[in-house]
C-alpha atoms as a PDB file:
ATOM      1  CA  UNK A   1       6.919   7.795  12.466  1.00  0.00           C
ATOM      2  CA  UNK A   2       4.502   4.625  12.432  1.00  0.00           C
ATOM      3  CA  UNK A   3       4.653   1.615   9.889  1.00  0.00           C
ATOM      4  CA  UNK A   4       2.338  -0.744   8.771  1.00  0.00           C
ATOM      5  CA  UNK A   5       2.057  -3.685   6.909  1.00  0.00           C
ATOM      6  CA  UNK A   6      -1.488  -3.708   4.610  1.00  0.00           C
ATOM      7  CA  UNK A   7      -2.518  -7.001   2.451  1.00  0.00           C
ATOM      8  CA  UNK A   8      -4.947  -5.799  -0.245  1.00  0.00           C
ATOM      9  CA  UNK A   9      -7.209  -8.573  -1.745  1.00  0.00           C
ATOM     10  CA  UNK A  10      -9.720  -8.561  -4.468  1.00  0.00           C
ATOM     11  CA  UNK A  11      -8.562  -7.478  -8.573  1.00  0.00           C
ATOM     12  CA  UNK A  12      -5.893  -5.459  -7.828  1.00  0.00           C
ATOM     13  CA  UNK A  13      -2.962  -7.243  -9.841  1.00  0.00           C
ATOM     14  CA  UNK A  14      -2.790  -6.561 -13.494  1.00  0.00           C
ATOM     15  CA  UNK A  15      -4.471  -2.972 -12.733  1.00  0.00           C
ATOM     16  CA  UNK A  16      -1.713  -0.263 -12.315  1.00  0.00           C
ATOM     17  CA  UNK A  17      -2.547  -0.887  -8.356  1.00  0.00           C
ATOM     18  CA  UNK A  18       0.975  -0.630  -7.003  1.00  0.00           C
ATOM     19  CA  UNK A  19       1.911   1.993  -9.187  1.00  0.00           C
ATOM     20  CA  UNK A  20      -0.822   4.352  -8.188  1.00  0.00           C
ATOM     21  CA  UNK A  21      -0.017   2.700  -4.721  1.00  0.00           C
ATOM     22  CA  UNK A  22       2.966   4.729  -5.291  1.00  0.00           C
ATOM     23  CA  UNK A  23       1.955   7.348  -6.711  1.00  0.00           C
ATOM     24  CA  UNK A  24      -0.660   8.334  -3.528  1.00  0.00           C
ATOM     25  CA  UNK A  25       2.125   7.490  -0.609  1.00  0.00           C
ATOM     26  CA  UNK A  26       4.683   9.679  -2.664  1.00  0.00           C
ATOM     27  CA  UNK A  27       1.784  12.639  -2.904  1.00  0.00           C
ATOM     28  CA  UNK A  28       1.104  12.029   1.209  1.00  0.00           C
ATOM     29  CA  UNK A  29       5.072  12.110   2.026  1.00  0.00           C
ATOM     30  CA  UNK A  30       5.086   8.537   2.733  1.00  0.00           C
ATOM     31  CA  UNK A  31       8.094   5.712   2.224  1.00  0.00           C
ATOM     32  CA  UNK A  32       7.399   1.549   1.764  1.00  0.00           C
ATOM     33  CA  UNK A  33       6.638  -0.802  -0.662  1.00  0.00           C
ATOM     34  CA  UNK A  34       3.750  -2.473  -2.761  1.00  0.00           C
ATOM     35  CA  UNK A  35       4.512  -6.084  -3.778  1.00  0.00           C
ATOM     36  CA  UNK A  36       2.337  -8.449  -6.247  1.00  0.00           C
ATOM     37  CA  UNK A  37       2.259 -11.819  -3.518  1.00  0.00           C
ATOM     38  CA  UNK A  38       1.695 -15.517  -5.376  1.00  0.00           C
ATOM     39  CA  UNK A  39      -1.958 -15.516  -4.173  1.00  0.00           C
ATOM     40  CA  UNK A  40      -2.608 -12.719  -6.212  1.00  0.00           C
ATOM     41  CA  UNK A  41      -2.571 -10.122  -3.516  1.00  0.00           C
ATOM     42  CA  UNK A  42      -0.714  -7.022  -2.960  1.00  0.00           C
ATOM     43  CA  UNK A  43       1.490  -6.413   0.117  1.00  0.00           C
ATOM     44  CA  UNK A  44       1.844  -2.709   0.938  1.00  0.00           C
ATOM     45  CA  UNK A  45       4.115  -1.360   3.457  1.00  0.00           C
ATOM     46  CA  UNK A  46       4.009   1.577   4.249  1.00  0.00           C
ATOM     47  CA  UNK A  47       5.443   4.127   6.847  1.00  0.00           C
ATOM     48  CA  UNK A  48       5.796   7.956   8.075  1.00  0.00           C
ATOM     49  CA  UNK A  49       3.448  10.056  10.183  1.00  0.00           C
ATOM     50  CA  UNK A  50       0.740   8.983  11.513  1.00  0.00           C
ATOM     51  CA  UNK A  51      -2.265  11.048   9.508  1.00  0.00           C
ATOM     52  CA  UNK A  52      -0.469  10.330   6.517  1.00  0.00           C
ATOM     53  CA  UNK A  53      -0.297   6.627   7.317  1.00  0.00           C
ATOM     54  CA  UNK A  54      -3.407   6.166   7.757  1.00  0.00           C
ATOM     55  CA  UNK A  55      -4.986   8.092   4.849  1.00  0.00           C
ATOM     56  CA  UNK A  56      -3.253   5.675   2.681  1.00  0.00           C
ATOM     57  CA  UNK A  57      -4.522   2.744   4.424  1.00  0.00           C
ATOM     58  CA  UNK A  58      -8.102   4.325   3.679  1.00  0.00           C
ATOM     59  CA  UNK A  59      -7.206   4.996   0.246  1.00  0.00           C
ATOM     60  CA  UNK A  60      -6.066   1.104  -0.369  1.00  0.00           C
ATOM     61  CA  UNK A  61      -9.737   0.821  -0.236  1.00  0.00           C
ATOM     62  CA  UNK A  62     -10.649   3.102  -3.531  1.00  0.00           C
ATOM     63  CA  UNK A  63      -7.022   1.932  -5.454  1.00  0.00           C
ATOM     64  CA  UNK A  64      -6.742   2.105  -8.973  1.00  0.00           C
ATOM     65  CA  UNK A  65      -9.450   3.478 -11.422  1.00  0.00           C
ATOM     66  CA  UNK A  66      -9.435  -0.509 -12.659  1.00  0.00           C
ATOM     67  CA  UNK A  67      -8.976  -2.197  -9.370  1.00  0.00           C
ATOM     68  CA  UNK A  68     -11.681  -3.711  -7.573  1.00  0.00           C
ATOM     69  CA  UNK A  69     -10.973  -3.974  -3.874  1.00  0.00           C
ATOM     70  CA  UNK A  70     -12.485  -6.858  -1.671  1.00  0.00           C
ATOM     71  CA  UNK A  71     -10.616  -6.608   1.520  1.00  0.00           C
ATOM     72  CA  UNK A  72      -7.766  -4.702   3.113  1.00  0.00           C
ATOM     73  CA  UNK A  73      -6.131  -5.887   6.156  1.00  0.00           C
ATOM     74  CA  UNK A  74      -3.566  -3.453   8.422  1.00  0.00           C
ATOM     75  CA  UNK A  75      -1.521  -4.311  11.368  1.00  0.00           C
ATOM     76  CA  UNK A  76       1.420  -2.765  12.574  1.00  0.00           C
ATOM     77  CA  UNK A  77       4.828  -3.164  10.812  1.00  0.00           C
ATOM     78  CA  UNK A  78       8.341  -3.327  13.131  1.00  0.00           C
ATOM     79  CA  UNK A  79      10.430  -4.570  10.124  1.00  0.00           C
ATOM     80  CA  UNK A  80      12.255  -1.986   7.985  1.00  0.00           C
ATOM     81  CA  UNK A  81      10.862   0.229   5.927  1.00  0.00           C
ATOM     82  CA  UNK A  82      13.021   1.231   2.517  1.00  0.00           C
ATOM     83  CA  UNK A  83      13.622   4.955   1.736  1.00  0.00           C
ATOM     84  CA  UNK A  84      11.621   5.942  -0.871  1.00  0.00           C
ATOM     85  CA  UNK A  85       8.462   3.803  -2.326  1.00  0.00           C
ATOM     86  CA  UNK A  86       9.751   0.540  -4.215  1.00  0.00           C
ATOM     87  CA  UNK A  87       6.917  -1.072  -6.350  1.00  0.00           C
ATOM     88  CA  UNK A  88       8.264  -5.515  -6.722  1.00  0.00           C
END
């Protein structure tokens, strides 16, 4: 199992990101989190195996049908990772 912590920048509060955030790790197998930040950013954490893990991270590129994505940024995440996907 791998984790990773991925900051998503760009329109993607307001948009039903997190939820279909959600949505796409649950589909992939995947536990974590996707969290609206103050700077209008979304934190996603996300972790399980590795193919999975990074499909997701791919797919924080496309986000929701309203989104509009300007940057995402991955790194690796030690901290823990919740069962099941939270949205905050």
């Amino acid at each position: 199992m791998i984790c990773k912590r991925c900051i998503v920048t760009g329109r993607v509060q307001g948009v039903w990101f997190r939820d279909t955030t959600r949505r796409r790790a649950l589909e992939l197998g995947l536990s974590g989190s996707a969290t609206n930040l103050p700077d209008g950013s979304v934190e996603v954490i996300v972790c399980g195996g590795g193919d999975a893990v990074d499909a997701l991270c791919e797919w924080l590129w496309q986000g929701s049908p309203l989104s509009q994505v300007a940057d995402v940024r991955c790194a690796d995440w030690a901290g823990e990772c919740p069962a099941g996907f939270s949205i905050a």
